[in-house]
Protein backbone atom coordinates (compact mmCIF):
# COMPACT_ATOMS: atom_id res chain seq x y z
CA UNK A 1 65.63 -42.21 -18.46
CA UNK A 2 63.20 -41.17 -16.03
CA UNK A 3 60.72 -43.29 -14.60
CA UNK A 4 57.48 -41.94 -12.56
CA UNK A 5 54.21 -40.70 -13.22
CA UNK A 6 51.29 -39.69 -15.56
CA UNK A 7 51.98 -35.65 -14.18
CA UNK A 8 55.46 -35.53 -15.12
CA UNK A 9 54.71 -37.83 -18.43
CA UNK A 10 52.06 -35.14 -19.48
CA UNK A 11 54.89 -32.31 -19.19
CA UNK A 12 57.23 -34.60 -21.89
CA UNK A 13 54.18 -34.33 -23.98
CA UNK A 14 53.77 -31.07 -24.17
CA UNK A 15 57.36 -30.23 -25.18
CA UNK A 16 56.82 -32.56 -27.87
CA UNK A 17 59.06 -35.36 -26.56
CA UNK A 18 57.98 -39.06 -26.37
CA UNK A 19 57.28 -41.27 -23.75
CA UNK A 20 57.38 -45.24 -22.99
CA UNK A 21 54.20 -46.38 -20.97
CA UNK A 22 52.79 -49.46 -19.73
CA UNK A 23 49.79 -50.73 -22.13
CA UNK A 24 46.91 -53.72 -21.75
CA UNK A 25 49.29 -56.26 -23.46
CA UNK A 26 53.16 -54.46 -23.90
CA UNK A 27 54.78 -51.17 -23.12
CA UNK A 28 54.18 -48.74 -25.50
CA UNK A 29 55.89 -44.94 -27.10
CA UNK A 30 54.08 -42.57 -27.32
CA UNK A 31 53.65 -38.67 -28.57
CA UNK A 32 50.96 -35.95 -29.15
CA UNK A 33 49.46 -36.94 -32.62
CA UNK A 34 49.35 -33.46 -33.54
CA UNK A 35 53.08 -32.74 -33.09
CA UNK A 36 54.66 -33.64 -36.60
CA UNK A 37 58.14 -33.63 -35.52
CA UNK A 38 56.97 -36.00 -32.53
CA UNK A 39 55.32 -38.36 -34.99
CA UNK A 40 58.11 -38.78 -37.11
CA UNK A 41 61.01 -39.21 -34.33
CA UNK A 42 58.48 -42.39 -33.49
CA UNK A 43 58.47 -43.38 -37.03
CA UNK A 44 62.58 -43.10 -37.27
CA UNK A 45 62.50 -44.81 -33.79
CA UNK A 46 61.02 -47.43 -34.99
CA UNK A 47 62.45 -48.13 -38.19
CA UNK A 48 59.19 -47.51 -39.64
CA UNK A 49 58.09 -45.71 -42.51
CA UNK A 50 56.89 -42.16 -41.95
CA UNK A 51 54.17 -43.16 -44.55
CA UNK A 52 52.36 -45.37 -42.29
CA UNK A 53 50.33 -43.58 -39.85
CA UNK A 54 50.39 -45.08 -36.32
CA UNK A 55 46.93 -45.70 -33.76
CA UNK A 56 46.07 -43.46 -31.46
CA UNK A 57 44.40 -44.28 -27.68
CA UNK A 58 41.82 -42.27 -26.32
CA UNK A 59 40.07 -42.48 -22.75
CA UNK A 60 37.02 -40.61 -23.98
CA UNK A 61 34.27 -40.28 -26.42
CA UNK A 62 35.11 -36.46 -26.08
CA UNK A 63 38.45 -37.13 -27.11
CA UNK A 64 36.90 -38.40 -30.18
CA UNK A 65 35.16 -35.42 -31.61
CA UNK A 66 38.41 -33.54 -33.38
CA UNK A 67 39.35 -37.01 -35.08
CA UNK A 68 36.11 -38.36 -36.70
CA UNK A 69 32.04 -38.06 -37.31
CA UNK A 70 31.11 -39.38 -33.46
CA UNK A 71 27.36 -40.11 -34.97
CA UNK A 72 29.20 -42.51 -37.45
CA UNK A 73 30.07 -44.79 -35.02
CA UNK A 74 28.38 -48.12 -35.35
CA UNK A 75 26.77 -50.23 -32.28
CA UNK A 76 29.72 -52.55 -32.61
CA UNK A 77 32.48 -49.73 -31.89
CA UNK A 78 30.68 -48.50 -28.95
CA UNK A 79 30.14 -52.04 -27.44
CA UNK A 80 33.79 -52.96 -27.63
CA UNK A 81 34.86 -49.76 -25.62
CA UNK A 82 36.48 -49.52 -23.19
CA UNK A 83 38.49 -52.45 -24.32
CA UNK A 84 41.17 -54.29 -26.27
CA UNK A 85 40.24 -53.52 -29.91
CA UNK A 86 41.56 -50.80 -32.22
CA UNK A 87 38.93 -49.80 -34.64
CA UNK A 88 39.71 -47.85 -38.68
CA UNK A 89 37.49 -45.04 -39.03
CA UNK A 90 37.04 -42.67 -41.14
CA UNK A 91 38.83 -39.15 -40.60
CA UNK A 92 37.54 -36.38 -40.12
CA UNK A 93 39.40 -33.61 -43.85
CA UNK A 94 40.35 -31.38 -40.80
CA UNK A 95 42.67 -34.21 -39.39
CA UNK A 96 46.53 -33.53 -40.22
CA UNK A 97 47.98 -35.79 -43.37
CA UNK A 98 50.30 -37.74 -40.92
CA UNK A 99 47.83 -38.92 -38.59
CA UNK A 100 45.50 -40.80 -41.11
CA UNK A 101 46.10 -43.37 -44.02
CA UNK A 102 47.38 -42.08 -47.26
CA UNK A 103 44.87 -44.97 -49.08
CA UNK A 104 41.77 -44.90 -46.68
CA UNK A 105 41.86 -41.80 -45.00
CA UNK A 106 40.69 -43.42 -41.66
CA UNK A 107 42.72 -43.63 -38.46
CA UNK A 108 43.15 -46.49 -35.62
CA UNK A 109 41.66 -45.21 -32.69
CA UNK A 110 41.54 -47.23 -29.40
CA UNK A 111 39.13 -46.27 -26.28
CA UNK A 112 41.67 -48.11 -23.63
CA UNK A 113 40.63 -49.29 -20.02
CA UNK A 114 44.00 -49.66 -18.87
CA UNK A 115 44.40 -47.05 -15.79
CA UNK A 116 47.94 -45.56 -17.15
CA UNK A 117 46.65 -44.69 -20.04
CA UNK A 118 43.57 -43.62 -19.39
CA UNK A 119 44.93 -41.41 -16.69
CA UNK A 120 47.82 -39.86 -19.40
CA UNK A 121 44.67 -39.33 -21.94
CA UNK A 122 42.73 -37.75 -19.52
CA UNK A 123 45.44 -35.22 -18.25
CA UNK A 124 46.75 -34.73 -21.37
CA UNK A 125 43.31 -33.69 -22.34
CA UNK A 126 43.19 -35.44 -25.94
CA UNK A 127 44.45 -38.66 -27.62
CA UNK A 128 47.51 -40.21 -27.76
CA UNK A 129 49.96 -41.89 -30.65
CA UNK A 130 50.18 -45.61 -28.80
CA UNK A 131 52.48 -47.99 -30.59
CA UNK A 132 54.27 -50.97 -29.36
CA UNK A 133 57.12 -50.36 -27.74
CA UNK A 134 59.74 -52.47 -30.74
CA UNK A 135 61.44 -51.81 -33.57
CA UNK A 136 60.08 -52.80 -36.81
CA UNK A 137 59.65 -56.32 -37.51
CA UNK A 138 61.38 -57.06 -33.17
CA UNK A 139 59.26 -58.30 -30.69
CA UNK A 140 57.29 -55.87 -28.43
CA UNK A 141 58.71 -55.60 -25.06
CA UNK A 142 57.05 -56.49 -22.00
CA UNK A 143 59.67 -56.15 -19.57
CA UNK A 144 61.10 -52.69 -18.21
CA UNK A 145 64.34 -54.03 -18.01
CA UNK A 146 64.57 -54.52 -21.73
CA UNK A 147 62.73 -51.33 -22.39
CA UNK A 148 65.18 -49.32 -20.49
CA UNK A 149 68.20 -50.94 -22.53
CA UNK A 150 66.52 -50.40 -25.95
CA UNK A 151 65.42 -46.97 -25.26
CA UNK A 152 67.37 -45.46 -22.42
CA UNK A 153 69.38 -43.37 -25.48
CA UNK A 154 66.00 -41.95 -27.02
CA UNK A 155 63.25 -42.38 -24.56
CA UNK A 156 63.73 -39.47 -21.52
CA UNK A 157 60.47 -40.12 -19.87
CA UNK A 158 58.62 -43.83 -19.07
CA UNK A 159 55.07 -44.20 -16.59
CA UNK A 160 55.65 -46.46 -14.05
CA UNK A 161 52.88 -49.19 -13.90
CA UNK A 162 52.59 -52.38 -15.27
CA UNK A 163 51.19 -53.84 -18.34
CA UNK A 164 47.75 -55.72 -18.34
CA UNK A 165 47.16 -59.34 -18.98
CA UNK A 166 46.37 -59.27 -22.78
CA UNK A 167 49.20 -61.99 -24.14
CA UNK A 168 48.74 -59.84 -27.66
CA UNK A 169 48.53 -56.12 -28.67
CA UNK A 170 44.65 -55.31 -29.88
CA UNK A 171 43.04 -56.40 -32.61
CA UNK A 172 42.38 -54.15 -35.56
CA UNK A 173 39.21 -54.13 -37.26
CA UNK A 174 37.71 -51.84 -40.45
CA UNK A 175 34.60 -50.01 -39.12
CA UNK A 176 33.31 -50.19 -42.58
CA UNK A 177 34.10 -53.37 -44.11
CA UNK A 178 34.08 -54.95 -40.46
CA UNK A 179 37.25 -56.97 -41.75
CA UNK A 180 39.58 -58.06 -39.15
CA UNK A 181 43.14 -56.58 -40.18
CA UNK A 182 44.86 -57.34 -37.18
């Protein structure tokens, strides 16, 4: 496994390989959202069914536009962001079947404020699948030491930084119901 920065993480991306990174609360994998193949090696990572569609991270309200209806967005979305919580919104029929829920048809979308990942959004010039850094039902690691044994077989690529001061990953809340899943 290689360890360094955003630059060289950005190159994984576009080959359509995934990458570790350092998040607010836990390290996190991640992929381009619009690479199928990507998504599911995350999803078979993980344990995880390839039914349930992971949360993306953006750094950008431009970043935003491709994904959903920007003038949707409610006062509450906007005043969280930059910041710790994930919000489900609804998708835009031009976003790809894997990257939204089956049910709901909204994605998880996160504006983050941590400088790794802002920095890999911004160079990689558009979101960003960002899920903890576990497998399925395992605790999310905070430690590179432990990330590097779990992964090192899977994982070629992880940003060097360190993870924020959040004890918990974000919280998850329904844009339209304004329930609190998470």
């Amino acid at each position: 496994m290689i360890i360094g920065g955003v630059d060289e993480a950005v190159k994984f991306l576009n080959k359509g390989e995934l990458i570790g990174y350092p998040t607010e609360a836990v390290y996190g994998l991640g992929c381009d959202p619009w690479n199928k193949e990507s998504v599911n090696k995350i999803s078979k990572l993980k344990g995880r069914s390839p039914d349930k569609p992971f949360l993306m991270v953006i750094s950008s309200k431009h970043q935003l536009e491709d994904l959903v209806d920007v003038s949707s967005l409610t006062d509450k979305v906007w005043k969280s962001w930059p910041g710790h919580t994930t919000w489900l919104i609804k998708a835009k029929d031009s976003v790809p079947s894997w990257m939204k829920d089956k049910q709901t048809g909204k994605v998880g979308i996160r504006m983050s404020e941590h400088p790794v990942v802002v920095d890999l959004c911004n160079l990689f010039k558009k979101p960003l699948i960002s899920t903890s850094a576990n497998i399925s039902g395992k605790s999310e690691i905070k430690d590179p030491s432990l990330f590097k044994k779990t992964f090192m077989t899977e994982i070629k690529y992880l940003v060097d930084g360190h993870i924020g001061n959040y004890q918990k990953t974000s919280i998850i809340i329904d844009m339209e119901s304004g329930q609190k899943i998470r």
